[in-house]
Protein backbone atom coordinates (compact mmCIF):
# COMPACT_ATOMS: atom_id res chain seq x y z
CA UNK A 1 141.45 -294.50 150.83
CA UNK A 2 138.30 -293.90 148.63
CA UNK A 3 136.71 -292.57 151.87
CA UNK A 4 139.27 -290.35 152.99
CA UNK A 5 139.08 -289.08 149.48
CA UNK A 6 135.48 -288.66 149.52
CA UNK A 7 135.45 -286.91 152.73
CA UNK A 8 138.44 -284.90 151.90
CA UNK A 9 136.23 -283.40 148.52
CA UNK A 10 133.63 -283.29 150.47
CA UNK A 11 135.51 -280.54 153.27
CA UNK A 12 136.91 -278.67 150.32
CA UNK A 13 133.27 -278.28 148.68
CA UNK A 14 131.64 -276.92 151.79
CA UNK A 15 134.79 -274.57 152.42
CA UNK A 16 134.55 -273.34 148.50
CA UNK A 17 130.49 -272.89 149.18
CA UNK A 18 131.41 -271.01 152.51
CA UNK A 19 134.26 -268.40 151.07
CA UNK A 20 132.27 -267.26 148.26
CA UNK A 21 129.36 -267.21 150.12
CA UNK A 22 131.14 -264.94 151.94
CA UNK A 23 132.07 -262.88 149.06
CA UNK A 24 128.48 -263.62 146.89
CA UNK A 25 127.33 -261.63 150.23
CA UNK A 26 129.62 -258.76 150.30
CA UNK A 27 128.90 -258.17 146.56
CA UNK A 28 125.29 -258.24 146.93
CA UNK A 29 124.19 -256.86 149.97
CA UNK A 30 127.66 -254.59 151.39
CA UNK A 31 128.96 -253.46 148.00
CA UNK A 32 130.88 -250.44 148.97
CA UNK A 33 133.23 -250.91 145.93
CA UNK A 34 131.05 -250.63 143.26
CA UNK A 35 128.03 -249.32 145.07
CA UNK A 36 125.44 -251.08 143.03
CA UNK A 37 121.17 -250.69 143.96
CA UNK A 38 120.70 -254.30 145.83
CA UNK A 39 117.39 -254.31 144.65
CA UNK A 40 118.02 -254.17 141.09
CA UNK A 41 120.96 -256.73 141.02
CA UNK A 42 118.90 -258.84 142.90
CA UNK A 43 115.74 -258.57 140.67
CA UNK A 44 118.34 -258.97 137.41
CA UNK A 45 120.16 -261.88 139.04
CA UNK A 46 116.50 -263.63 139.31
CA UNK A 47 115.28 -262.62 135.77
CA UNK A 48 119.11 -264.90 134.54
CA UNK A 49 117.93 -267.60 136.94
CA UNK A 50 114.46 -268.13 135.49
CA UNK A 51 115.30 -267.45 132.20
CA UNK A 52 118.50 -269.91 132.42
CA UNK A 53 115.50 -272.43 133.68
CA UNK A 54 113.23 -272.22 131.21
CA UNK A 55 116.22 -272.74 128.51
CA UNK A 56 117.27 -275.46 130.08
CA UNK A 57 113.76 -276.62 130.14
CA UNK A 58 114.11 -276.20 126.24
CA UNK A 59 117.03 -278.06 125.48
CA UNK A 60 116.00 -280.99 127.85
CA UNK A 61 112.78 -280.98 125.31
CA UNK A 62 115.02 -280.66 122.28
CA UNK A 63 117.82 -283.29 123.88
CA UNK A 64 117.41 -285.89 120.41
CA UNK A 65 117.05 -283.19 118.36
CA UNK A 66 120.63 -281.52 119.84
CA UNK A 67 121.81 -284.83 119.91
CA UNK A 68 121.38 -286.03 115.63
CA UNK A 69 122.52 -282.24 114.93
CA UNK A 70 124.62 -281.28 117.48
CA UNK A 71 127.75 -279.87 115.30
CA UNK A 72 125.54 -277.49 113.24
CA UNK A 73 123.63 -275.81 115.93
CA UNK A 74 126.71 -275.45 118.25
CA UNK A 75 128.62 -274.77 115.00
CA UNK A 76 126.08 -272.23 114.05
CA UNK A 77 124.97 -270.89 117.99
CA UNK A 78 129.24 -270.20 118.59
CA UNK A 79 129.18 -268.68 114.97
CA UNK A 80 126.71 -266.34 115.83
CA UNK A 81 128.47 -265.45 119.28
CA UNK A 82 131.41 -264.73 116.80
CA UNK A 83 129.80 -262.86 114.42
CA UNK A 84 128.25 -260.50 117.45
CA UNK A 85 131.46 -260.16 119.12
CA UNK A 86 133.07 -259.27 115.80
CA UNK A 87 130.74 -256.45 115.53
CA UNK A 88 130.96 -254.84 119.03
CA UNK A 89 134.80 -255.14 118.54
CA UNK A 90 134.06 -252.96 115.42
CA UNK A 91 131.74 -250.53 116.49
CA UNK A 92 133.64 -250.30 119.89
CA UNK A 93 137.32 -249.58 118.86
CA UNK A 94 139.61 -247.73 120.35
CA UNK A 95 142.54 -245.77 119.61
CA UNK A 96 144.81 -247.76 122.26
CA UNK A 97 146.43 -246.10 125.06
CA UNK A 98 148.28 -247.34 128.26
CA UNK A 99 149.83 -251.04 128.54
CA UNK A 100 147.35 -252.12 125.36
CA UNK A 101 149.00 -249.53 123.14
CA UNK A 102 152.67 -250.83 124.52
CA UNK A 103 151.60 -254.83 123.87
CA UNK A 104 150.02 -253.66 120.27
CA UNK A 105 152.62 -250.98 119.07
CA UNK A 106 155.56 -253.34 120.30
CA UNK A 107 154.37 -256.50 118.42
CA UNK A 108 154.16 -254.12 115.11
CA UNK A 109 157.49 -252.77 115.68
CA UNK A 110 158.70 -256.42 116.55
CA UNK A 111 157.83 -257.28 113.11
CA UNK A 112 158.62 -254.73 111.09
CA UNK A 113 161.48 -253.89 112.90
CA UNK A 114 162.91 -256.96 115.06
CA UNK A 115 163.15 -254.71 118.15
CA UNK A 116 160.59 -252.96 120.23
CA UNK A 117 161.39 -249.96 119.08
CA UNK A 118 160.17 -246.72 121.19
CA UNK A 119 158.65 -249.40 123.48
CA UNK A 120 161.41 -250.81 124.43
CA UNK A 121 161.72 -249.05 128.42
CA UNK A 122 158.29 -249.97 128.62
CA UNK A 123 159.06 -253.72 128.38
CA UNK A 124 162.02 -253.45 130.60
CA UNK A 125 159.81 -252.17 133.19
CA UNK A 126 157.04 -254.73 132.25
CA UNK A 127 158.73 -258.12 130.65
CA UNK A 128 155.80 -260.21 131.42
CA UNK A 129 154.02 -258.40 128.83
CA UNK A 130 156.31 -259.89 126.50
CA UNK A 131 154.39 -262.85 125.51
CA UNK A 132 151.17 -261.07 124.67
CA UNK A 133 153.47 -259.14 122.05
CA UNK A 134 154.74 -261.72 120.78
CA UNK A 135 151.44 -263.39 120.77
CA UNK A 136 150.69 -260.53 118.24
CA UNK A 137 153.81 -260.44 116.52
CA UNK A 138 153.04 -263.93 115.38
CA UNK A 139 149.77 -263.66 114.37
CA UNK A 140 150.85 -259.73 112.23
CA UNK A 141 153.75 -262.01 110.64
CA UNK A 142 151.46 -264.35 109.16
CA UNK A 143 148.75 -262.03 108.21
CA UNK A 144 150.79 -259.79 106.46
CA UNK A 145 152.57 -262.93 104.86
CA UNK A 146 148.55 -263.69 103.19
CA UNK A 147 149.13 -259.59 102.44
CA UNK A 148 146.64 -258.55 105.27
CA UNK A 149 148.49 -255.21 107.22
CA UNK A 150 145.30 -253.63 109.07
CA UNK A 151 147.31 -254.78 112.45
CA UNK A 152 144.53 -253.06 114.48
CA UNK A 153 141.51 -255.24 112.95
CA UNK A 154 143.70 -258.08 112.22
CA UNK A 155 144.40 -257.65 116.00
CA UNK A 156 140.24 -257.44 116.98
CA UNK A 157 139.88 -260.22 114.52
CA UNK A 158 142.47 -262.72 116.95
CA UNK A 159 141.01 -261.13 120.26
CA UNK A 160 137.74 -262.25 119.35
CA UNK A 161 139.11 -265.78 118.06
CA UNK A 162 140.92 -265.97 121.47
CA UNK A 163 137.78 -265.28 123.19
CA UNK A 164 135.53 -268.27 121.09
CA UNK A 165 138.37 -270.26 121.35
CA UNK A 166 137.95 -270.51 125.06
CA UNK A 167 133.87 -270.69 124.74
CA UNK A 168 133.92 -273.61 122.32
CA UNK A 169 136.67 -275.05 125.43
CA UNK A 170 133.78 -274.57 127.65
CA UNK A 171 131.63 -276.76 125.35
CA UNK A 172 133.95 -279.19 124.94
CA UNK A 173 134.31 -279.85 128.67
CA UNK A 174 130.76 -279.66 129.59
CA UNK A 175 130.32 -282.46 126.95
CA UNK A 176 132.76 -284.39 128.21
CA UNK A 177 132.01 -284.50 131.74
CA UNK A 178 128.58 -284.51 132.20
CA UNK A 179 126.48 -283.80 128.85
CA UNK A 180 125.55 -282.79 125.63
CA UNK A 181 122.55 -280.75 127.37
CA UNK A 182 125.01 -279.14 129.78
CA UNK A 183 127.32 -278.40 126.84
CA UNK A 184 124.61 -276.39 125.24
CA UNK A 185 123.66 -274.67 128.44
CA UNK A 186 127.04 -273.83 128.51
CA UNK A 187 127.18 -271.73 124.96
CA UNK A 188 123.66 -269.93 127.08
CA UNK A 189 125.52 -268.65 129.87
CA UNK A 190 128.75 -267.61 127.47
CA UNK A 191 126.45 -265.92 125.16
CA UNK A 192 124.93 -263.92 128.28
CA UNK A 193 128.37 -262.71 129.43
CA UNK A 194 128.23 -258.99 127.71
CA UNK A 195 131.60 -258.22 129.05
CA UNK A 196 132.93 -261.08 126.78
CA UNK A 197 130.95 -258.63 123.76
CA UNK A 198 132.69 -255.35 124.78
CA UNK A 199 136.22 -256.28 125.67
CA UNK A 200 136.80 -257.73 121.84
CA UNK A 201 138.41 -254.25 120.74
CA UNK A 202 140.83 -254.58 123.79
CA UNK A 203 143.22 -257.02 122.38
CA UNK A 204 145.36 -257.38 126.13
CA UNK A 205 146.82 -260.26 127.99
CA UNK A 206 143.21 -260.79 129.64
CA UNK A 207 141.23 -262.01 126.38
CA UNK A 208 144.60 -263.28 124.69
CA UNK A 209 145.14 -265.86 127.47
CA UNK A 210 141.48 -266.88 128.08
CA UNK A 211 141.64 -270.18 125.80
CA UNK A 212 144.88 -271.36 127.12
CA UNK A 213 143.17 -271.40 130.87
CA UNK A 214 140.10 -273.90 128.89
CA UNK A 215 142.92 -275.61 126.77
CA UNK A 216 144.49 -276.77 129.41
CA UNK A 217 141.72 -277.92 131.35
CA UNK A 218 140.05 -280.33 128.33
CA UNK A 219 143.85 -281.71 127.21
CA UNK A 220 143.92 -283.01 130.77
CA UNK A 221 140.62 -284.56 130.58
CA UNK A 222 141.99 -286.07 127.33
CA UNK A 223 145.26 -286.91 129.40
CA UNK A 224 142.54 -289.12 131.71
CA UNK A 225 141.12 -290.94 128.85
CA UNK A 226 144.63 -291.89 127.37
CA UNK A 227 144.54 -295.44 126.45
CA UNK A 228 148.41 -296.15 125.77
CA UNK A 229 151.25 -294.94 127.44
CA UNK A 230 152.39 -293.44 124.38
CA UNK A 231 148.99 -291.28 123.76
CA UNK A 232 149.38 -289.94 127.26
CA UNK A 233 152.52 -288.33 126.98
CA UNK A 234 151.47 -287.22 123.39
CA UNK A 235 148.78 -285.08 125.07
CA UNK A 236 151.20 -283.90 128.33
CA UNK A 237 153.20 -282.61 125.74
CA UNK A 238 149.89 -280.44 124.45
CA UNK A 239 149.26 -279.91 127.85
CA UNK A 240 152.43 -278.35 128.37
CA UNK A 241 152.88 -276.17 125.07
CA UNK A 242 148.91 -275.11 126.20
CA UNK A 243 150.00 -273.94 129.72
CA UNK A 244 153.19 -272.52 128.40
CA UNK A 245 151.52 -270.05 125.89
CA UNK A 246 149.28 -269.27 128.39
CA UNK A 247 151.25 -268.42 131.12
CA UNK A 248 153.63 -266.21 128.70
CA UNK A 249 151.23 -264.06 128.12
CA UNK A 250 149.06 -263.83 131.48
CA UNK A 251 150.71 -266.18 134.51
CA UNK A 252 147.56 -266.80 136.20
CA UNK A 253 147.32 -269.55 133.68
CA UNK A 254 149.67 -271.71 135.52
CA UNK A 255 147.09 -271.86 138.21
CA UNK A 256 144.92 -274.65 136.16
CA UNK A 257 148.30 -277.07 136.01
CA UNK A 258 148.41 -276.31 139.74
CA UNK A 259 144.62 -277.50 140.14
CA UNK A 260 145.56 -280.29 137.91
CA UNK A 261 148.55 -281.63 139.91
CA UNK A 262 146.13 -281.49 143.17
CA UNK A 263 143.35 -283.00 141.55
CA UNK A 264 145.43 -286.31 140.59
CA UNK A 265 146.69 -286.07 144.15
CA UNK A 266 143.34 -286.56 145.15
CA UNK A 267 142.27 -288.84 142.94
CA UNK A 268 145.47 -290.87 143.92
CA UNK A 269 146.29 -291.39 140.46
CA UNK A 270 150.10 -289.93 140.85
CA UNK A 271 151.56 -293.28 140.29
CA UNK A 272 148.85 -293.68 137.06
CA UNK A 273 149.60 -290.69 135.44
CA UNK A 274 153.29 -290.42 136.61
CA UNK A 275 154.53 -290.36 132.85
CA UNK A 276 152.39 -287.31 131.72
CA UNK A 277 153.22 -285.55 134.75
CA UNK A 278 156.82 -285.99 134.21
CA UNK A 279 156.85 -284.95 131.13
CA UNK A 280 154.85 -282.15 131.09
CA UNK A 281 156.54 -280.69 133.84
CA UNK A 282 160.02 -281.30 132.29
CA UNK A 283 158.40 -279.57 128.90
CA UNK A 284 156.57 -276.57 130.61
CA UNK A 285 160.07 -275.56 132.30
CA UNK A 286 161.47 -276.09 129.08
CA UNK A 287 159.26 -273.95 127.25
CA UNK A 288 159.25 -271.17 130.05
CA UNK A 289 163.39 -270.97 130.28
CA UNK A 290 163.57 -271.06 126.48
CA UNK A 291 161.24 -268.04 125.77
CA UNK A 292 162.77 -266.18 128.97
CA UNK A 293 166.15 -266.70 127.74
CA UNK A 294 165.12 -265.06 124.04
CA UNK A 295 163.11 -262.24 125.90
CA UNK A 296 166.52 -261.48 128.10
CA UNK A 297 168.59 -261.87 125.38
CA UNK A 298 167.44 -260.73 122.41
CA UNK A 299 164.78 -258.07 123.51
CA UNK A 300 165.95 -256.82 126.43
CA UNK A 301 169.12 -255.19 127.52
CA UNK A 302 170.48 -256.62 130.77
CA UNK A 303 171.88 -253.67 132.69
CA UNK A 304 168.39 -251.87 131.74
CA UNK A 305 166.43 -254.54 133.21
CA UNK A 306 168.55 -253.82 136.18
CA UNK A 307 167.70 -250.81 136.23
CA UNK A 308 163.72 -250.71 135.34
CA UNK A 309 162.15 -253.66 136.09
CA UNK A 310 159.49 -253.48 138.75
CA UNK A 311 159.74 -256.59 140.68
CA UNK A 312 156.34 -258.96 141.70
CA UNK A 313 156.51 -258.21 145.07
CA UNK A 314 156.03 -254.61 143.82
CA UNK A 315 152.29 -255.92 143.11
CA UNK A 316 152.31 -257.92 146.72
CA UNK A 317 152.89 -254.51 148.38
CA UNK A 318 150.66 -252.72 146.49
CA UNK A 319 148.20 -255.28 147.16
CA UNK A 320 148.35 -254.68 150.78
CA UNK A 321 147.77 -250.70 150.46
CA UNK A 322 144.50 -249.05 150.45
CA UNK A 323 141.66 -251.25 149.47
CA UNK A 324 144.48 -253.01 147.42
CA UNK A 325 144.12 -251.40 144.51
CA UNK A 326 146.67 -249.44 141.81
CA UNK A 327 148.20 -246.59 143.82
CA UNK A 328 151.15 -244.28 142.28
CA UNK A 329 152.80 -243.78 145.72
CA UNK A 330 154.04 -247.40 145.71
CA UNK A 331 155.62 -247.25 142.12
CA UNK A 332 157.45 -243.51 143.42
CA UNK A 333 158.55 -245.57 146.46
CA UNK A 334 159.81 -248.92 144.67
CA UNK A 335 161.29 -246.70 142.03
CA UNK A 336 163.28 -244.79 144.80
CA UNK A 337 165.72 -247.54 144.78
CA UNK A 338 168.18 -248.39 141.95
CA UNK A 339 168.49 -251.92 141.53
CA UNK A 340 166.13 -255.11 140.84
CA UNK A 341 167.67 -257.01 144.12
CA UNK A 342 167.12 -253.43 146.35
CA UNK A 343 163.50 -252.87 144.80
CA UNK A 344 163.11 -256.56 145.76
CA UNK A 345 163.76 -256.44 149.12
CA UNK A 346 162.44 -252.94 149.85
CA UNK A 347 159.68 -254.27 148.60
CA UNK A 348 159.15 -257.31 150.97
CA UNK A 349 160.19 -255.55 154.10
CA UNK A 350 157.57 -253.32 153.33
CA UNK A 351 154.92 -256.09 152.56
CA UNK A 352 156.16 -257.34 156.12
CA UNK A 353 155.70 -253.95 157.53
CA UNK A 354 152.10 -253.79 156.57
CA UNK A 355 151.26 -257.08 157.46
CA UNK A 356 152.49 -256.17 161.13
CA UNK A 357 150.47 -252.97 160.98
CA UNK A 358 147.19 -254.69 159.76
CA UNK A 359 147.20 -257.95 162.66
CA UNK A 360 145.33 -261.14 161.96
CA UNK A 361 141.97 -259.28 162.26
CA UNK A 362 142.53 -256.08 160.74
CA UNK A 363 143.88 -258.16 157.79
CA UNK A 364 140.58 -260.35 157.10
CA UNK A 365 138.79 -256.45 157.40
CA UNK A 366 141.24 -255.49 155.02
CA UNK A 367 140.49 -258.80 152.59
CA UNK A 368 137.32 -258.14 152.71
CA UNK A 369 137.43 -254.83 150.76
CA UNK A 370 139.57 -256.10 148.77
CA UNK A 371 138.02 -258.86 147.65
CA UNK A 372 134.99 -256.88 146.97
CA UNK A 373 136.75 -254.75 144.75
CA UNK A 374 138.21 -257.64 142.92
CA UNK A 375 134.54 -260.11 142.60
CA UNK A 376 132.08 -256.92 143.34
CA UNK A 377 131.74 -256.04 139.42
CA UNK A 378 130.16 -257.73 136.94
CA UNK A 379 131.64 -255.85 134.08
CA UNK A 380 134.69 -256.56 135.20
CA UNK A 381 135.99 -253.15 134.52
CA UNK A 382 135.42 -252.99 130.62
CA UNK A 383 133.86 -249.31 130.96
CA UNK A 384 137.46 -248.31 131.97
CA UNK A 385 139.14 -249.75 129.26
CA UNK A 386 136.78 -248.53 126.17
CA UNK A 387 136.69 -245.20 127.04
CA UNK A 388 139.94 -243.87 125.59
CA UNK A 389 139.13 -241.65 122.23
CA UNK A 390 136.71 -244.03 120.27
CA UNK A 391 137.51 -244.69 116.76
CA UNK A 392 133.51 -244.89 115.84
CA UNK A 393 131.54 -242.77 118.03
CA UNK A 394 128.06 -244.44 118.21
CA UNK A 395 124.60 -245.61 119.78
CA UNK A 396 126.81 -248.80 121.47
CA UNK A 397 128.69 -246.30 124.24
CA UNK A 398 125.73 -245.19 125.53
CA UNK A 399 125.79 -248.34 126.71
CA UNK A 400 129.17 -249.49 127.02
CA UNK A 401 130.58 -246.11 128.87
CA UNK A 402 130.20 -244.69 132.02
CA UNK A 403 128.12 -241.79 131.97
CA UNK A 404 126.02 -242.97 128.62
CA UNK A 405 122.50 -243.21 128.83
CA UNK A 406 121.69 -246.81 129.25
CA UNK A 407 125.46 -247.91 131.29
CA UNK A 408 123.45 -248.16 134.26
CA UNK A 409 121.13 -250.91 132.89
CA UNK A 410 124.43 -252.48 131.38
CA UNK A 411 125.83 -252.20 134.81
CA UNK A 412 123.24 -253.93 136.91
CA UNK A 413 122.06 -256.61 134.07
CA UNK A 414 125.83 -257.58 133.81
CA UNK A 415 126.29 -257.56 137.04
CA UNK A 416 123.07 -259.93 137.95
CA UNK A 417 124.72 -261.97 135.95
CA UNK A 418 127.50 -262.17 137.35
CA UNK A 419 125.76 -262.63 140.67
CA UNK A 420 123.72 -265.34 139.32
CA UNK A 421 126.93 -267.15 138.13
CA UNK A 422 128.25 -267.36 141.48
CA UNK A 423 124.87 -268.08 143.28
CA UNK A 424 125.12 -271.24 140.83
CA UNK A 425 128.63 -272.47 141.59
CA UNK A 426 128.00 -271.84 145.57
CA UNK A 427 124.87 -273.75 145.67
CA UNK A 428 125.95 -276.54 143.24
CA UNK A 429 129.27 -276.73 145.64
CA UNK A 430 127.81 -277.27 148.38
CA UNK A 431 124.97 -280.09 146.63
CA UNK A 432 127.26 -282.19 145.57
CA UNK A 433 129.09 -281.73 149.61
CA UNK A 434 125.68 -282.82 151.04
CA UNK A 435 124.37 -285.21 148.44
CA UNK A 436 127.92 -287.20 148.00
CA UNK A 437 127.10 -286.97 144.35
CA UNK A 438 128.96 -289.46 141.89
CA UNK A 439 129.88 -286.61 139.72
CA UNK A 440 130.70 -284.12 142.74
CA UNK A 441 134.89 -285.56 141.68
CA UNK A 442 134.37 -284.19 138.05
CA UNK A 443 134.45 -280.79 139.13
CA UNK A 444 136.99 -280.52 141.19
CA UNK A 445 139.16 -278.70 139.15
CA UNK A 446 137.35 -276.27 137.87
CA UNK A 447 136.63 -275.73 141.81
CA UNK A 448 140.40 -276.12 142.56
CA UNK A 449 140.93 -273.18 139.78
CA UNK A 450 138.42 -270.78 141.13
CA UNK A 451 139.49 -271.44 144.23
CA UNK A 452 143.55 -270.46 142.56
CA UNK A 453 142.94 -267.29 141.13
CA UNK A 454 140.97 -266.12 144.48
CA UNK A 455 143.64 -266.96 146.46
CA UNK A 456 146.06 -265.26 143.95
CA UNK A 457 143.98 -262.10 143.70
CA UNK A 458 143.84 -262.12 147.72
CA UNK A 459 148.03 -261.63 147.66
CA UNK A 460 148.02 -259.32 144.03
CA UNK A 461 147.18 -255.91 143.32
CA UNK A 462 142.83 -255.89 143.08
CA UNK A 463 141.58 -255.50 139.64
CA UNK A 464 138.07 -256.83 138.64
CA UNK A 465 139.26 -257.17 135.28
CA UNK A 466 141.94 -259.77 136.60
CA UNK A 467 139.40 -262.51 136.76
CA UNK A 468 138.32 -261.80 132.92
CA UNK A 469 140.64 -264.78 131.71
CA UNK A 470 139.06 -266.88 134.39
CA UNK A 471 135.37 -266.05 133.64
CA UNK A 472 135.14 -269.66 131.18
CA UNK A 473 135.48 -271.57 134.15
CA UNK A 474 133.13 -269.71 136.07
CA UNK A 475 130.93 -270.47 133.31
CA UNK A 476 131.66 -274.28 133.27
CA UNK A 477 131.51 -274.66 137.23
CA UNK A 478 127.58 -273.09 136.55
CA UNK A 479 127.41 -275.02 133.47
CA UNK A 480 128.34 -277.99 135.09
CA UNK A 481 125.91 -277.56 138.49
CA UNK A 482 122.85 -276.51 137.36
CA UNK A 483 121.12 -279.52 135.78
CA UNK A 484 121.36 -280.92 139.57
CA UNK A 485 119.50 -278.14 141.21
CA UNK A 486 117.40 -277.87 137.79
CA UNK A 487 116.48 -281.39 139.16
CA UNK A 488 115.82 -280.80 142.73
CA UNK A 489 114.08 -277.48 142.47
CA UNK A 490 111.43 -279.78 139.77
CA UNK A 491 111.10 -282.30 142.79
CA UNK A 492 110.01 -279.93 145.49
CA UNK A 493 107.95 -277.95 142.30
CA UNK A 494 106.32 -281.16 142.07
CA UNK A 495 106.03 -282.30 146.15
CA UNK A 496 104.60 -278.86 146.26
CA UNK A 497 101.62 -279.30 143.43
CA UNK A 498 100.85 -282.95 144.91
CA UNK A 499 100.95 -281.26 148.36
CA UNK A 500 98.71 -278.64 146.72
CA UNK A 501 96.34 -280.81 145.42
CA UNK A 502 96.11 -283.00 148.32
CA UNK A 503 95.17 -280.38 150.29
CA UNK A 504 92.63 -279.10 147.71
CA UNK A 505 90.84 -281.90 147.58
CA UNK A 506 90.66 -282.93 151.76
CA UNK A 507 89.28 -279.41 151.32
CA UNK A 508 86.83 -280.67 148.94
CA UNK A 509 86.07 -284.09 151.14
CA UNK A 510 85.00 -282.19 153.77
């Protein structure tokens, strides 16, 4: 069994390494999406790798030092990431417009009103934003309770929580499964993400959900380590509430329970863990059919939903047109049938239609400009979102905004970044395939996960910003690889000065 296992891991690593391979490819070399200069994302993505190696080289130097202090530098290091993040959000606000302005002005009206006010056919066309209103509705409640009623800080302020919330996550789990010198390398790579700086004005379902996706994740490592039955199912049930909240507001969060369930399949620990899975199953469907059952009842109107409410194979369909991408001509043609049951199936004979029309080949062409469009941009479409009439006009959206004077560096050094992230997690992947690592079975969920929300973005409509909630375990999976190759690239650094030398002095001899 342990072999099967093994070799089982050991197939899935070398297919992760070869499908974003695939993709790290496309997005460096073929990026017709985005059309970046090769050169310069390749020079950037090198400048992240050598500088990411010479601060690892630092903390390995500093390891005791981390170790007798760790709390107060990563204390201080994730306090300073706030405090930075706190001030783009500031100097980057925006008056908000589209489905941000529907999620911020309902959760106001939801408290001040207890209904969603003029929002109100927005969220019967869109319920699944529901949760990141009430998300805000919450967090305005208590606020002005403590006589705080700037709702659009108050909402930066939480967006920006939400966002070290899922860093410190990322710390946490680094720590736990390999080390305090990956945990620290971790808080590096989150404090290089600049998107994670310039989305903290955009208080959406993308940055609200981010530490639920993390949350989850380190429960069930703390679900692992349970000593007593009755400490396991205590922690399922966190699990559960975790994965809940985070699937309420953006359901690509349920993909990490999904990773979890397989990775105890492979493990064979089913039987082991049979209590916590049990439970948390029976509490996540409890917590999902609760809140949908308020939401239907008590916010919505039930022959409007009928009436509105785009469907998710609307965003199936739409996935499949194009390069996959938003296009109006799908909403005009959902929306030219009456009922939630005809949009439905209009919907899916349609998807069927296009599958038909594409064939097995022309539908891999066809996934391959899509996926480019949804892993080909390192900024993960923030420019488009922080564009719409800016509170503060300032030195920052030169930067920050298409057409500034410096976005172009932005763009490029972001998306090196970005590029160097997944060089990382591809060679690391397919290390611990080749090697047989002991630790290759720790990061199989975080694998398992990256591996969910590609396959998800495959089938849904292609947004670069759709990965944004994802982006912590990106960061991990690096977080998590690099000492390894840290350690094999010093061995041939060091074969190849001996070699060096060797030959230097034969040289010499003769």
């Amino acid at each position: 069994m342990r072999n099967f296992t093994s070799s089982l891991v050991t197939s899935f690593y070398y297919l992760f390494g070869l499908i974003f391979s695939w993709v790290f490819l496309s997005i460096v070399l073929n990026n017709q999406a985005y059309q970046f200069k090769t050169l310069h994302i390749v020079l950037y993505a090198i400048g992240w790798l050598v500088a990411t190696g010479y601060v690892y080289k630092a903390i390995n130097h500093t390891e005791h030092f981390l170790r007798a202090h760790e709390r107060k530098v990563a204390g201080l290091w994730i306090l300073v990431i706030f405090s930075l993040q706190l001030y783009c959000g500031y100097l980057l606000a925006v008056a908000t417009g589209w489905d941000t302005e529907a999620v911020f002005r309902g959760a106001i009206s939801l408290k001040e009103q207890g209904n969603l006010g003029g929002y109100s056919d927005y969220f019967h066309i869109f319920p699944h934003n529901l949760g990141a209103t009430s998300a805000l509705k919450v967090v305005f409640s208590v606020c002005s309770a403590l006589g705080l009623h700037d709702y659009h800080w108050i909402a930066t302020v939480y967006n920006v929580v939400s966002i070290n919330l899922g860093i410190t996550f990322v710390y946490l789990i680094c720590r736990e499964i390999k080390s305090v010198k990956a945990a620290f390398l971790s808080l590096w790579l989150s404090s290089c993400c600049i998107p994670l700086y310039f989305y903290t004005p955009i208080f959406y379902s993308d940055t609200l959900s981010l530490p639920f996706v993390m949350m989850s994740y380190y429960i069930y490592l703390l679900i692992l380590k349970s000593d007593t039955l009755k400490q396991q199912i205590i922690r399922a049930c966190f699990f559960a509430v975790a994965c809940a909240l985070g699937t309420l507001i953006k359901f690509t969060v349920i993909i990490v329970a999904v990773a979890v369930l397989l990775d105890l399949l492979i493990r064979g620990k089913l039987k082991r863990y049979w209590p916590a899975i049990a439970v948390s199953t029976l509490l996540l469907y409890a917590c999902l059919s609760c809140f949908k059952y308020y939401f239907h009842n008590h916010l919505l109107d039930k022959t409007l939903s009928e009436q509105k409410q785009v469907p998710y194979t609307h965003w199936v369909m739409m996935g499949l047109s194009g390069s996959g991408a938003y296009n109006g001509s799908d909403y005009e043609y959902t929306y030219t049938f009456s009922t939630f049951e005809a949009r439905t199936q209009a919907n899916l004979h349609r998807i069927s239609e296009r599958l038909k029309e594409y064939g097995a080949w022309g539908y891999l062409e066809f996934l391959h400009r899509k996926q480019q469009l949804n892993f080909g941009s390192g900024i993960y479409g923030v420019n488009e979102m922080i564009d719409d009439n800016p509170i503060r006009p300032n030195a920052l959206h030169q930067v920050a905004i298409e057409g500034g004077k410096h976005f172009e560096t932005f763009k490029h050094l972001a998306h090196g970044y970005h590029v160097f992230l997944f060089l990382i997690i591809i060679l690391s992947a397919v290390y611990d395939a080749a090697a047989k690592t002991g630790s290759a079975m720790n990061k199989l969920v975080a694998r398992l996960a990256i591996t969910g929300i590609f396959i998800f973005l495959a089938l849904w409509e292609a947004n670069s910003r759709y990965i944004l909630n994802f982006i912590p375990m990106f960061i991990a999976c690096a977080a998590l690889g690099f000492p390894e190759l840290y350690r094999v690239a010093e061995i041939i650094k060091r074969s190849l000065r001996e070699h060096i030398q060797e030959s230097r002095t034969a040289a010499t001899t003769n």
